[in-house]
PDB file of N, CA and C in Angstrom:
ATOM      1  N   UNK A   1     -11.086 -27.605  12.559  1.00  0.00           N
ATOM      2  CA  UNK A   1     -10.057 -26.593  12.501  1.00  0.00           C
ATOM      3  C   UNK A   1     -10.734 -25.256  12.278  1.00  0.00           C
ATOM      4  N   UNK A   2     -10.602 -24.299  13.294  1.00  0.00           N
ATOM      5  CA  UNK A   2     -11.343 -23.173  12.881  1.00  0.00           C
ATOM      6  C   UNK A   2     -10.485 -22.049  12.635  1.00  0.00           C
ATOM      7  N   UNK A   3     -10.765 -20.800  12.289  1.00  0.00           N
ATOM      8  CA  UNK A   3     -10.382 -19.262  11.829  1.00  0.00           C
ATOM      9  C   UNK A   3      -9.979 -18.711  13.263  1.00  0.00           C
ATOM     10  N   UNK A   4      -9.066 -18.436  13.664  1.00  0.00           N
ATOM     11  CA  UNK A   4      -9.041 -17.150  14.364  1.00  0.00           C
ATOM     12  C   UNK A   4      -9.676 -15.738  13.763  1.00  0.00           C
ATOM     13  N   UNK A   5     -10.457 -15.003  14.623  1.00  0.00           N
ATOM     14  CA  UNK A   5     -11.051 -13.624  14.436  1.00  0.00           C
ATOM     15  C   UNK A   5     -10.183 -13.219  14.062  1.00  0.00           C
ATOM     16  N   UNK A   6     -10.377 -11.968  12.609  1.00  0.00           N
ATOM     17  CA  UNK A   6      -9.485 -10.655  12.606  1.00  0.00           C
ATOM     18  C   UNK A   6     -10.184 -10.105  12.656  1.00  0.00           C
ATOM     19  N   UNK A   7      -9.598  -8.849  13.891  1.00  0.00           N
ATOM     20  CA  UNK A   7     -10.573  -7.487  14.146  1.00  0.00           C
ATOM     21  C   UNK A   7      -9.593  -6.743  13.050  1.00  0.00           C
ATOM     22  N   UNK A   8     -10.766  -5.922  12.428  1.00  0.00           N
ATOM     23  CA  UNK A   8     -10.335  -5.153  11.369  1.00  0.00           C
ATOM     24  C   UNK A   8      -9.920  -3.477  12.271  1.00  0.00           C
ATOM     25  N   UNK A   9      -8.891  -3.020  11.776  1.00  0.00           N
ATOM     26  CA  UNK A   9      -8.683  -1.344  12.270  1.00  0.00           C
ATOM     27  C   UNK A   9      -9.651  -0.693  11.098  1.00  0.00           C
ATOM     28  N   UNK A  10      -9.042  -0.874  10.168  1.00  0.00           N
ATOM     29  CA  UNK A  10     -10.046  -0.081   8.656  1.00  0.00           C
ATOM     30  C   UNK A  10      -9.847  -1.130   7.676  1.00  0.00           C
ATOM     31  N   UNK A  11     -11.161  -0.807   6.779  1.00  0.00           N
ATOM     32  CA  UNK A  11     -11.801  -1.132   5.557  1.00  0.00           C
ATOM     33  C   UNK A  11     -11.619  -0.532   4.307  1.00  0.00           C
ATOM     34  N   UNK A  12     -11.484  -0.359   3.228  1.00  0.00           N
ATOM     35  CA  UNK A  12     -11.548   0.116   1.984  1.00  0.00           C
ATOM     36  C   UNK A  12     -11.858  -0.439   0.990  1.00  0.00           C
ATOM     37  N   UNK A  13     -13.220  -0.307   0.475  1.00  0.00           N
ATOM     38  CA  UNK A  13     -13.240  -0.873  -0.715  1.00  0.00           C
ATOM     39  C   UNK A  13     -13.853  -0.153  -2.130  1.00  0.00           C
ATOM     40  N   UNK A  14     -13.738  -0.371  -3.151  1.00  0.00           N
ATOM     41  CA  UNK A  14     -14.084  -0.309  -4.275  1.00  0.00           C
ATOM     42  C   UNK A  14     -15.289  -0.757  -4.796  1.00  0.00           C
ATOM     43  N   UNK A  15     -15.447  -0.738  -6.124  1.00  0.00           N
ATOM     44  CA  UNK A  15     -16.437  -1.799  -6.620  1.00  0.00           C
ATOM     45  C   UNK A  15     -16.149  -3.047  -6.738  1.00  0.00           C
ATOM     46  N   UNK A  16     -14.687  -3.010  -7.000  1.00  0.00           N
ATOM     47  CA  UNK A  16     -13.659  -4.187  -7.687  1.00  0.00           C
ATOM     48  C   UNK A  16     -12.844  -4.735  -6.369  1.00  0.00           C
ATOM     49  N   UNK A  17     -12.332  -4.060  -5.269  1.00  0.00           N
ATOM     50  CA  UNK A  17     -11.650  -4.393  -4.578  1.00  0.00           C
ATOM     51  C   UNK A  17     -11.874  -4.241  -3.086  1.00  0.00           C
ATOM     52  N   UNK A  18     -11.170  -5.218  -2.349  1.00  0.00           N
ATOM     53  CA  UNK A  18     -11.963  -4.239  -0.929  1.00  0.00           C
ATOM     54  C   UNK A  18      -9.423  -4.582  -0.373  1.00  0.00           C
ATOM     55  N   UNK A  19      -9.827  -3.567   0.694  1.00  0.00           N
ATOM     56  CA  UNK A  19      -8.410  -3.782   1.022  1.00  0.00           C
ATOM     57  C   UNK A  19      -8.497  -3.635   2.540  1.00  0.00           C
ATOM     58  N   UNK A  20      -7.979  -3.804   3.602  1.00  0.00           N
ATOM     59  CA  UNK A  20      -7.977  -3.506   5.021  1.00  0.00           C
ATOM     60  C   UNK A  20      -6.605  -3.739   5.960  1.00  0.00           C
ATOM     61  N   UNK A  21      -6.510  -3.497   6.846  1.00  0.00           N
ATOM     62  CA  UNK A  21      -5.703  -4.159   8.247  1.00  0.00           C
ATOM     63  C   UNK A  21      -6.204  -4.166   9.459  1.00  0.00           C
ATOM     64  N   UNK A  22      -5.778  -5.052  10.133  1.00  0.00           N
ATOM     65  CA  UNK A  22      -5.942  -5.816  11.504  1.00  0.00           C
ATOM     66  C   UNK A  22      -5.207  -4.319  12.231  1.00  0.00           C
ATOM     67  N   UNK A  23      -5.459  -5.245  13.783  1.00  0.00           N
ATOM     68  CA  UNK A  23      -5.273  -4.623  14.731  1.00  0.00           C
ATOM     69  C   UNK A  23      -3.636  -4.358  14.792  1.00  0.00           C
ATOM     70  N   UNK A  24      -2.366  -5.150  13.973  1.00  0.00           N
ATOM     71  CA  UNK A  24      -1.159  -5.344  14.345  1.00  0.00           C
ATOM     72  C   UNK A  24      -0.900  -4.211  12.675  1.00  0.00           C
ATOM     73  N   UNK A  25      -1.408  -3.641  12.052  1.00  0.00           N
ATOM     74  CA  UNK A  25      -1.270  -2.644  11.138  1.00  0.00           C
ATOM     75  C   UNK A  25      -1.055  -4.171   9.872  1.00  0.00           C
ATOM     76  N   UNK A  26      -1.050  -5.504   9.925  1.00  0.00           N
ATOM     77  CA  UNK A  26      -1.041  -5.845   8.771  1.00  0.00           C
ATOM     78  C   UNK A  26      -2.092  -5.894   7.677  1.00  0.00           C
ATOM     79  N   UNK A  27      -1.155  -5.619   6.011  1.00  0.00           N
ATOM     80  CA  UNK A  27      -2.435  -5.025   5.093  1.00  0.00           C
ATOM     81  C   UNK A  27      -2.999  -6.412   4.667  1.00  0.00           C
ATOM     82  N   UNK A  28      -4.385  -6.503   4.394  1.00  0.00           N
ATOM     83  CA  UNK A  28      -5.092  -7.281   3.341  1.00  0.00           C
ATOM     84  C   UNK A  28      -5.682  -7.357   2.240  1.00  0.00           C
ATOM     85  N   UNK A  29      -5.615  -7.544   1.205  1.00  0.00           N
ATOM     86  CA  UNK A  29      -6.430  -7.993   0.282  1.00  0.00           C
ATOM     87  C   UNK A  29      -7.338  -8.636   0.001  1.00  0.00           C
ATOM     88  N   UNK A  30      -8.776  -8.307  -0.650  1.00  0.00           N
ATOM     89  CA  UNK A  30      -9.582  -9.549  -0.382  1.00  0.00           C
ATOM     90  C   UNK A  30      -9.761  -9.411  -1.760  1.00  0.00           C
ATOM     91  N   UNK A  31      -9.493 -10.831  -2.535  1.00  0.00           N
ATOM     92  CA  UNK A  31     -10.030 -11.538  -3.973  1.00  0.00           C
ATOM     93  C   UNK A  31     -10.185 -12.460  -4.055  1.00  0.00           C
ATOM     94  N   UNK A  32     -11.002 -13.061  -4.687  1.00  0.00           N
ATOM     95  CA  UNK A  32     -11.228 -14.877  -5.104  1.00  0.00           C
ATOM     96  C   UNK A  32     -11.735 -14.963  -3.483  1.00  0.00           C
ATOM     97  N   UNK A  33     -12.606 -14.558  -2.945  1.00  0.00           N
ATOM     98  CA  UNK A  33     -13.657 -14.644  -1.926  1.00  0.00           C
ATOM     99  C   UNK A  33     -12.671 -15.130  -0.679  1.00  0.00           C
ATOM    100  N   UNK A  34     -11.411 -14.479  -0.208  1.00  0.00           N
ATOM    101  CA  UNK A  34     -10.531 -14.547   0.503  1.00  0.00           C
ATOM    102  C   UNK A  34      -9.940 -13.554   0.754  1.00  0.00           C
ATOM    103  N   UNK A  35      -9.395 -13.379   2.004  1.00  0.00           N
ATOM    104  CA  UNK A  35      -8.776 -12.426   2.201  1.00  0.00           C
ATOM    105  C   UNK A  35      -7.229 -12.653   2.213  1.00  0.00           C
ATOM    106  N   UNK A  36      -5.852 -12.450   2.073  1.00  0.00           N
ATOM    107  CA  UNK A  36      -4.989 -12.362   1.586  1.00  0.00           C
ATOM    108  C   UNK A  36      -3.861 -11.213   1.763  1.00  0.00           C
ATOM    109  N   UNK A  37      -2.668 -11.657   3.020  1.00  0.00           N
ATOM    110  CA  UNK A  37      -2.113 -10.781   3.455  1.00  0.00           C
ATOM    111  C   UNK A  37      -1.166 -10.059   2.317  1.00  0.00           C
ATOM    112  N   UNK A  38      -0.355  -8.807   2.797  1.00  0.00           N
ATOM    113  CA  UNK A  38       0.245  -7.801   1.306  1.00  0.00           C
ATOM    114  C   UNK A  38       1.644  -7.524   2.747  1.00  0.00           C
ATOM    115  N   UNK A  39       2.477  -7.501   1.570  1.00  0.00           N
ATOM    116  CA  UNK A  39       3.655  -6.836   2.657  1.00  0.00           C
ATOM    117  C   UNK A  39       3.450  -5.740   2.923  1.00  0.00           C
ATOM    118  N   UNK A  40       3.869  -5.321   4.447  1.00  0.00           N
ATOM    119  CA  UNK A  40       3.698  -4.271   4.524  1.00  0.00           C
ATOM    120  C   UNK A  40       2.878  -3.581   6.080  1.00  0.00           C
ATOM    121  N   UNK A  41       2.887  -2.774   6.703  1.00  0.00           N
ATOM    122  CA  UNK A  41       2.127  -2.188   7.300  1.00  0.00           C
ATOM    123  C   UNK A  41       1.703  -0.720   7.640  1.00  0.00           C
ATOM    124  N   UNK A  42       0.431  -0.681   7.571  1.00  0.00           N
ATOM    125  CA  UNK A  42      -0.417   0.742   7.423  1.00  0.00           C
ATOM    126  C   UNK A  42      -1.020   0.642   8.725  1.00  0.00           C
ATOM    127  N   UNK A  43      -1.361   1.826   8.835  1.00  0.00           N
ATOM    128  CA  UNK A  43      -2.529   2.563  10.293  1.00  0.00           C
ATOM    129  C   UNK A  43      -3.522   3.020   9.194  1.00  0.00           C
ATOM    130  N   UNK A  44      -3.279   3.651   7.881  1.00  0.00           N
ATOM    131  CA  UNK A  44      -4.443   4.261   7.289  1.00  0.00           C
ATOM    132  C   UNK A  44      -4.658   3.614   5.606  1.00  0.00           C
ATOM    133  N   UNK A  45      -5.614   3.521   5.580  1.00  0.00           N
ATOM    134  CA  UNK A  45      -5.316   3.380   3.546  1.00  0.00           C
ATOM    135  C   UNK A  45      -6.483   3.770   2.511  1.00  0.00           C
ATOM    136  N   UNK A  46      -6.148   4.238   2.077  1.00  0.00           N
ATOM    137  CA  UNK A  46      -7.384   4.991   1.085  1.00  0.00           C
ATOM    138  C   UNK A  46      -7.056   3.798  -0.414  1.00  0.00           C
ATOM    139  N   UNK A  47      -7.923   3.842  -0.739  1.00  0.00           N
ATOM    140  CA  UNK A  47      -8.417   2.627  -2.467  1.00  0.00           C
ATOM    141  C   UNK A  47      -9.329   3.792  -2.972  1.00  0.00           C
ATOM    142  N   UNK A  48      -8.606   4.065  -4.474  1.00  0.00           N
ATOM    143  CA  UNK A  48      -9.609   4.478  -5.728  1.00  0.00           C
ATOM    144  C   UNK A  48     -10.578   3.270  -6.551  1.00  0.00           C
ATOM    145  N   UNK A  49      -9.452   2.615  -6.863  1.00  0.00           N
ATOM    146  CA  UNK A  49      -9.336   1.272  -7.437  1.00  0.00           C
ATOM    147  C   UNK A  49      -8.173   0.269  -6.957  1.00  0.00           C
ATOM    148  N   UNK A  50      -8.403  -0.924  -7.823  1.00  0.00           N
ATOM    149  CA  UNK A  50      -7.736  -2.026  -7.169  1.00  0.00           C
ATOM    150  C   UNK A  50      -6.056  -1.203  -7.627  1.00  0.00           C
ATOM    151  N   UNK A  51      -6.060  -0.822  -9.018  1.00  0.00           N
ATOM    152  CA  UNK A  51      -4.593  -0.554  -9.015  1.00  0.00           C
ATOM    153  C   UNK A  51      -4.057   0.985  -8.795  1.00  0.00           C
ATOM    154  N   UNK A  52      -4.756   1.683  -7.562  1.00  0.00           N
ATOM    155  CA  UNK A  52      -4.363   2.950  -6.769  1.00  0.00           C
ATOM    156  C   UNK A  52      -5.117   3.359  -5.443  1.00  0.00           C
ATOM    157  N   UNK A  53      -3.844   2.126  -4.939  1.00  0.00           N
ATOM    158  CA  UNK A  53      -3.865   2.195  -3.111  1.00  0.00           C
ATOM    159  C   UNK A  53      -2.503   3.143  -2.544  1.00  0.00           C
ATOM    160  N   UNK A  54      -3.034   3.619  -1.506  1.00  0.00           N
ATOM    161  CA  UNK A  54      -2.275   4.742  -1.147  1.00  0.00           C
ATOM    162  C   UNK A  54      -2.280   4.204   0.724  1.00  0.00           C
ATOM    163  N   UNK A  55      -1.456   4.600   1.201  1.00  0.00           N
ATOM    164  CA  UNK A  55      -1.653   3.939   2.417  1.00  0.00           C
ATOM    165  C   UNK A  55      -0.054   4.943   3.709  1.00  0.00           C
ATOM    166  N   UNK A  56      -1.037   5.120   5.010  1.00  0.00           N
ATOM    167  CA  UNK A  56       0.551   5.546   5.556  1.00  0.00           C
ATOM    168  C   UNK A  56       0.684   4.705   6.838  1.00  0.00           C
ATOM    169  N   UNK A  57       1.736   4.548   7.152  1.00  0.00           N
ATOM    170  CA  UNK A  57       2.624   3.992   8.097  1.00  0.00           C
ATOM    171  C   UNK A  57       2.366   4.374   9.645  1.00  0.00           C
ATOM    172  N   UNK A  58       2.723   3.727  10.686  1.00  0.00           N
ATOM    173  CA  UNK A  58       2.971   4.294  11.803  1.00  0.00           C
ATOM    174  C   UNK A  58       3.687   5.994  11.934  1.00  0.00           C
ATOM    175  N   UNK A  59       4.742   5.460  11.713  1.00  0.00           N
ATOM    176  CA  UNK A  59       5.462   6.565  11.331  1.00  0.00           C
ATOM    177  C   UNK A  59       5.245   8.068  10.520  1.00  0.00           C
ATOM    178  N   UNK A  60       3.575   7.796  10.320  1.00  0.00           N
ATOM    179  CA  UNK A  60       3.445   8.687   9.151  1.00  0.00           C
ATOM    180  C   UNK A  60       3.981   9.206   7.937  1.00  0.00           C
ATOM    181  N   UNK A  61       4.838   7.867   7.704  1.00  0.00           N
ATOM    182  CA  UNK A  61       5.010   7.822   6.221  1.00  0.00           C
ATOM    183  C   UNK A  61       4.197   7.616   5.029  1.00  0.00           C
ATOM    184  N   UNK A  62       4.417   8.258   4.172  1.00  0.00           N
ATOM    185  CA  UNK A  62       3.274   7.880   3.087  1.00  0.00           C
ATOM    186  C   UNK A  62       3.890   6.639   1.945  1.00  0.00           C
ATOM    187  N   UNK A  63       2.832   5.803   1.312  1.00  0.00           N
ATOM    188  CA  UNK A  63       3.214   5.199   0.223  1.00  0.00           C
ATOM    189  C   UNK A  63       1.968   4.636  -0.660  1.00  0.00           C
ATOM    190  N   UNK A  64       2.336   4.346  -1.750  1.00  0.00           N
ATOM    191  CA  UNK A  64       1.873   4.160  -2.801  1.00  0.00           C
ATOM    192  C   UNK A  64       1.567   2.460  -3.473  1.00  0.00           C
ATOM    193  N   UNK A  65       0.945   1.724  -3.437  1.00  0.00           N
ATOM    194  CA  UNK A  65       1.528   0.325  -4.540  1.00  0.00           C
ATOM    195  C   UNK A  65       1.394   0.645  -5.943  1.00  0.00           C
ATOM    196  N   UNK A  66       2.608   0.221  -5.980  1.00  0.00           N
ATOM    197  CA  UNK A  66       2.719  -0.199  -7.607  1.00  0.00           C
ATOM    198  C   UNK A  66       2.751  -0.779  -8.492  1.00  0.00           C
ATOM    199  N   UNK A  67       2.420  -1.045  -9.369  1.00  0.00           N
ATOM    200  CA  UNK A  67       1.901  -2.367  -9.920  1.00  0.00           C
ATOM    201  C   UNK A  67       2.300  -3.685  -9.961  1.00  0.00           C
ATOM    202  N   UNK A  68       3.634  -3.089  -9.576  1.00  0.00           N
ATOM    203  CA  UNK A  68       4.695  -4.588  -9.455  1.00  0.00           C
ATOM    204  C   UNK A  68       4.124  -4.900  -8.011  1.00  0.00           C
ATOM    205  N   UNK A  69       2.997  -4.481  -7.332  1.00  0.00           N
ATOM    206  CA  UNK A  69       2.797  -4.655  -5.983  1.00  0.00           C
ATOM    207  C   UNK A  69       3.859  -4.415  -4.859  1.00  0.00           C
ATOM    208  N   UNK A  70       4.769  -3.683  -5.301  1.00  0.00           N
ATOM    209  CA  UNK A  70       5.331  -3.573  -4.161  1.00  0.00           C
ATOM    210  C   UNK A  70       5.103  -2.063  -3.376  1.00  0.00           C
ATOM    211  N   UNK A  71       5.762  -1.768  -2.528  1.00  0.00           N
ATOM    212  CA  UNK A  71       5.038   0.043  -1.827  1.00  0.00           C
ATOM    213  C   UNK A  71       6.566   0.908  -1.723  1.00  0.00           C
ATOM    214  N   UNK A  72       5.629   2.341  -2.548  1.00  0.00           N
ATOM    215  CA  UNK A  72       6.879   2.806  -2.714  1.00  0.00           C
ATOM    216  C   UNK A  72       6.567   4.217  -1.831  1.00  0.00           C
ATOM    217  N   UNK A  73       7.537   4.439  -0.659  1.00  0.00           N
ATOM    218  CA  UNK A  73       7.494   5.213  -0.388  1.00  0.00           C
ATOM    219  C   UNK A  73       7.619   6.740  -1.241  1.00  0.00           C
ATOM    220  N   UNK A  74       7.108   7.582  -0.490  1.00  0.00           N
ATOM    221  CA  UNK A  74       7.011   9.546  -0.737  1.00  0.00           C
ATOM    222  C   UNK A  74       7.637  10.340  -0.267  1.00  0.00           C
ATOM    223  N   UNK A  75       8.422  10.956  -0.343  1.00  0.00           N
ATOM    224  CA  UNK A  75       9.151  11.466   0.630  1.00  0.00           C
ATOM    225  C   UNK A  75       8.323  12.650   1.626  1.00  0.00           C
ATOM    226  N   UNK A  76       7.335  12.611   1.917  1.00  0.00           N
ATOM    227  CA  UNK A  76       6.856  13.729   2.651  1.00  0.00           C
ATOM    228  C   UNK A  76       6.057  12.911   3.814  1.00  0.00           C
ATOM    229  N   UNK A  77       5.569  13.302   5.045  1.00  0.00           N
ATOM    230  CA  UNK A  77       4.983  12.523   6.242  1.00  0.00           C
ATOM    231  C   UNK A  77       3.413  13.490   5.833  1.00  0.00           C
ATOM    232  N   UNK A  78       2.350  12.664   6.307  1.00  0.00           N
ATOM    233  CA  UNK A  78       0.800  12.789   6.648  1.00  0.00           C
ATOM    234  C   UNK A  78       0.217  12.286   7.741  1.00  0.00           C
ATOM    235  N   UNK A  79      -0.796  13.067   8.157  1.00  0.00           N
ATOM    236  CA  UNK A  79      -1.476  12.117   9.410  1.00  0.00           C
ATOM    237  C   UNK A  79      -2.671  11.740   8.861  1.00  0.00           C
ATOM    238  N   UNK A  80      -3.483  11.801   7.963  1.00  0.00           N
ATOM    239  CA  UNK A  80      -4.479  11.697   7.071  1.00  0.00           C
ATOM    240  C   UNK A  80      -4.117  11.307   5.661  1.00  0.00           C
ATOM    241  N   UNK A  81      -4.876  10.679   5.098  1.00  0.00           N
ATOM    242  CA  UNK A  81      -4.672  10.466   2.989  1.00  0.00           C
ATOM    243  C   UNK A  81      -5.655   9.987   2.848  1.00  0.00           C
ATOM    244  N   UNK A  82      -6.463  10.786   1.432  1.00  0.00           N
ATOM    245  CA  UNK A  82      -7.593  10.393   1.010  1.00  0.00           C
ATOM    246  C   UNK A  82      -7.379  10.075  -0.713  1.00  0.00           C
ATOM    247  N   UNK A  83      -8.211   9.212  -1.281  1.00  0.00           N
ATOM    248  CA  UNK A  83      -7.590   8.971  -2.563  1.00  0.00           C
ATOM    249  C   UNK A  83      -8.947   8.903  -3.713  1.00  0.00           C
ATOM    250  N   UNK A  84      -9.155   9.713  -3.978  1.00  0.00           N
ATOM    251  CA  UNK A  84     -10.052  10.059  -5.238  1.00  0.00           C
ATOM    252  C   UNK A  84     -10.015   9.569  -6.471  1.00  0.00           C
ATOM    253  N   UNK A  85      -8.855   8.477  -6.985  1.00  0.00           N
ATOM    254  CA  UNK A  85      -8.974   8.476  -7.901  1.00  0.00           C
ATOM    255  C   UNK A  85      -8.071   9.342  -8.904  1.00  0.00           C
ATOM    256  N   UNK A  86      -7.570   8.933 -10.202  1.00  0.00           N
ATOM    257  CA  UNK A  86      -7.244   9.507 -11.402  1.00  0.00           C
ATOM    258  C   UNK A  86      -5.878  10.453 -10.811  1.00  0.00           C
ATOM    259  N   UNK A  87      -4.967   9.964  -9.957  1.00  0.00           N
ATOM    260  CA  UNK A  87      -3.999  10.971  -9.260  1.00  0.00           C
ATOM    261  C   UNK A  87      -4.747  12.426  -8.418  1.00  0.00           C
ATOM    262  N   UNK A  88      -5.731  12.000  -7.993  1.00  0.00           N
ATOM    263  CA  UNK A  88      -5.993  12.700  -6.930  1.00  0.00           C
ATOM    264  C   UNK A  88      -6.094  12.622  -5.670  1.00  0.00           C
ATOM    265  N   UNK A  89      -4.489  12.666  -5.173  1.00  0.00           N
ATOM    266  CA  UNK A  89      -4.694  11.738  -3.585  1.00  0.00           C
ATOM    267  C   UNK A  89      -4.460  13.212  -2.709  1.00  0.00           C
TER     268      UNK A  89
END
């Protein structure tokens, strides 16, 4: 029984975390030496740390996870987001 390939669109990782999506905008998680789909879909996503991912939409919507893991949209659109850390996105 083998793996189907995922081609990755983008990568993000941390020291602690790595995060990404495929070609169909779905997000991943990788922990416990697996990768691990997240609701949701991004074109872009910036990681400070594991608990401040920032990520936008087709649509160029922006959003946030929150600790309850779920994504909370922003009310403002981006075509870019970069995430520094300590609320500096």
């Amino acid at each position: 029984m083998g793996c189907s390939p995922v081609f990755w669109s983008r990568l993000e990782r941390t020291y602690t975390a790595a995060w990404g999506f495929d070609e169909h905008d779905t997000i991943f998680y990788f922990h416990n030496n697996q990768w691990t789909p997240v609701e949701g879909a991004l074109i872009q996503i910036a990681v400070a740390n594991a608990d401040d991912v920032w990520g936008i939409n087709a649509n160029n919507d922006i959003f946030y996870l929150e600790s309850n893991q779920t994504w909370q949209q922003v009310p403002e659109k981006l075509t870019h987001i970069s995430n520094m850390g300590h609320n500096a996105v």
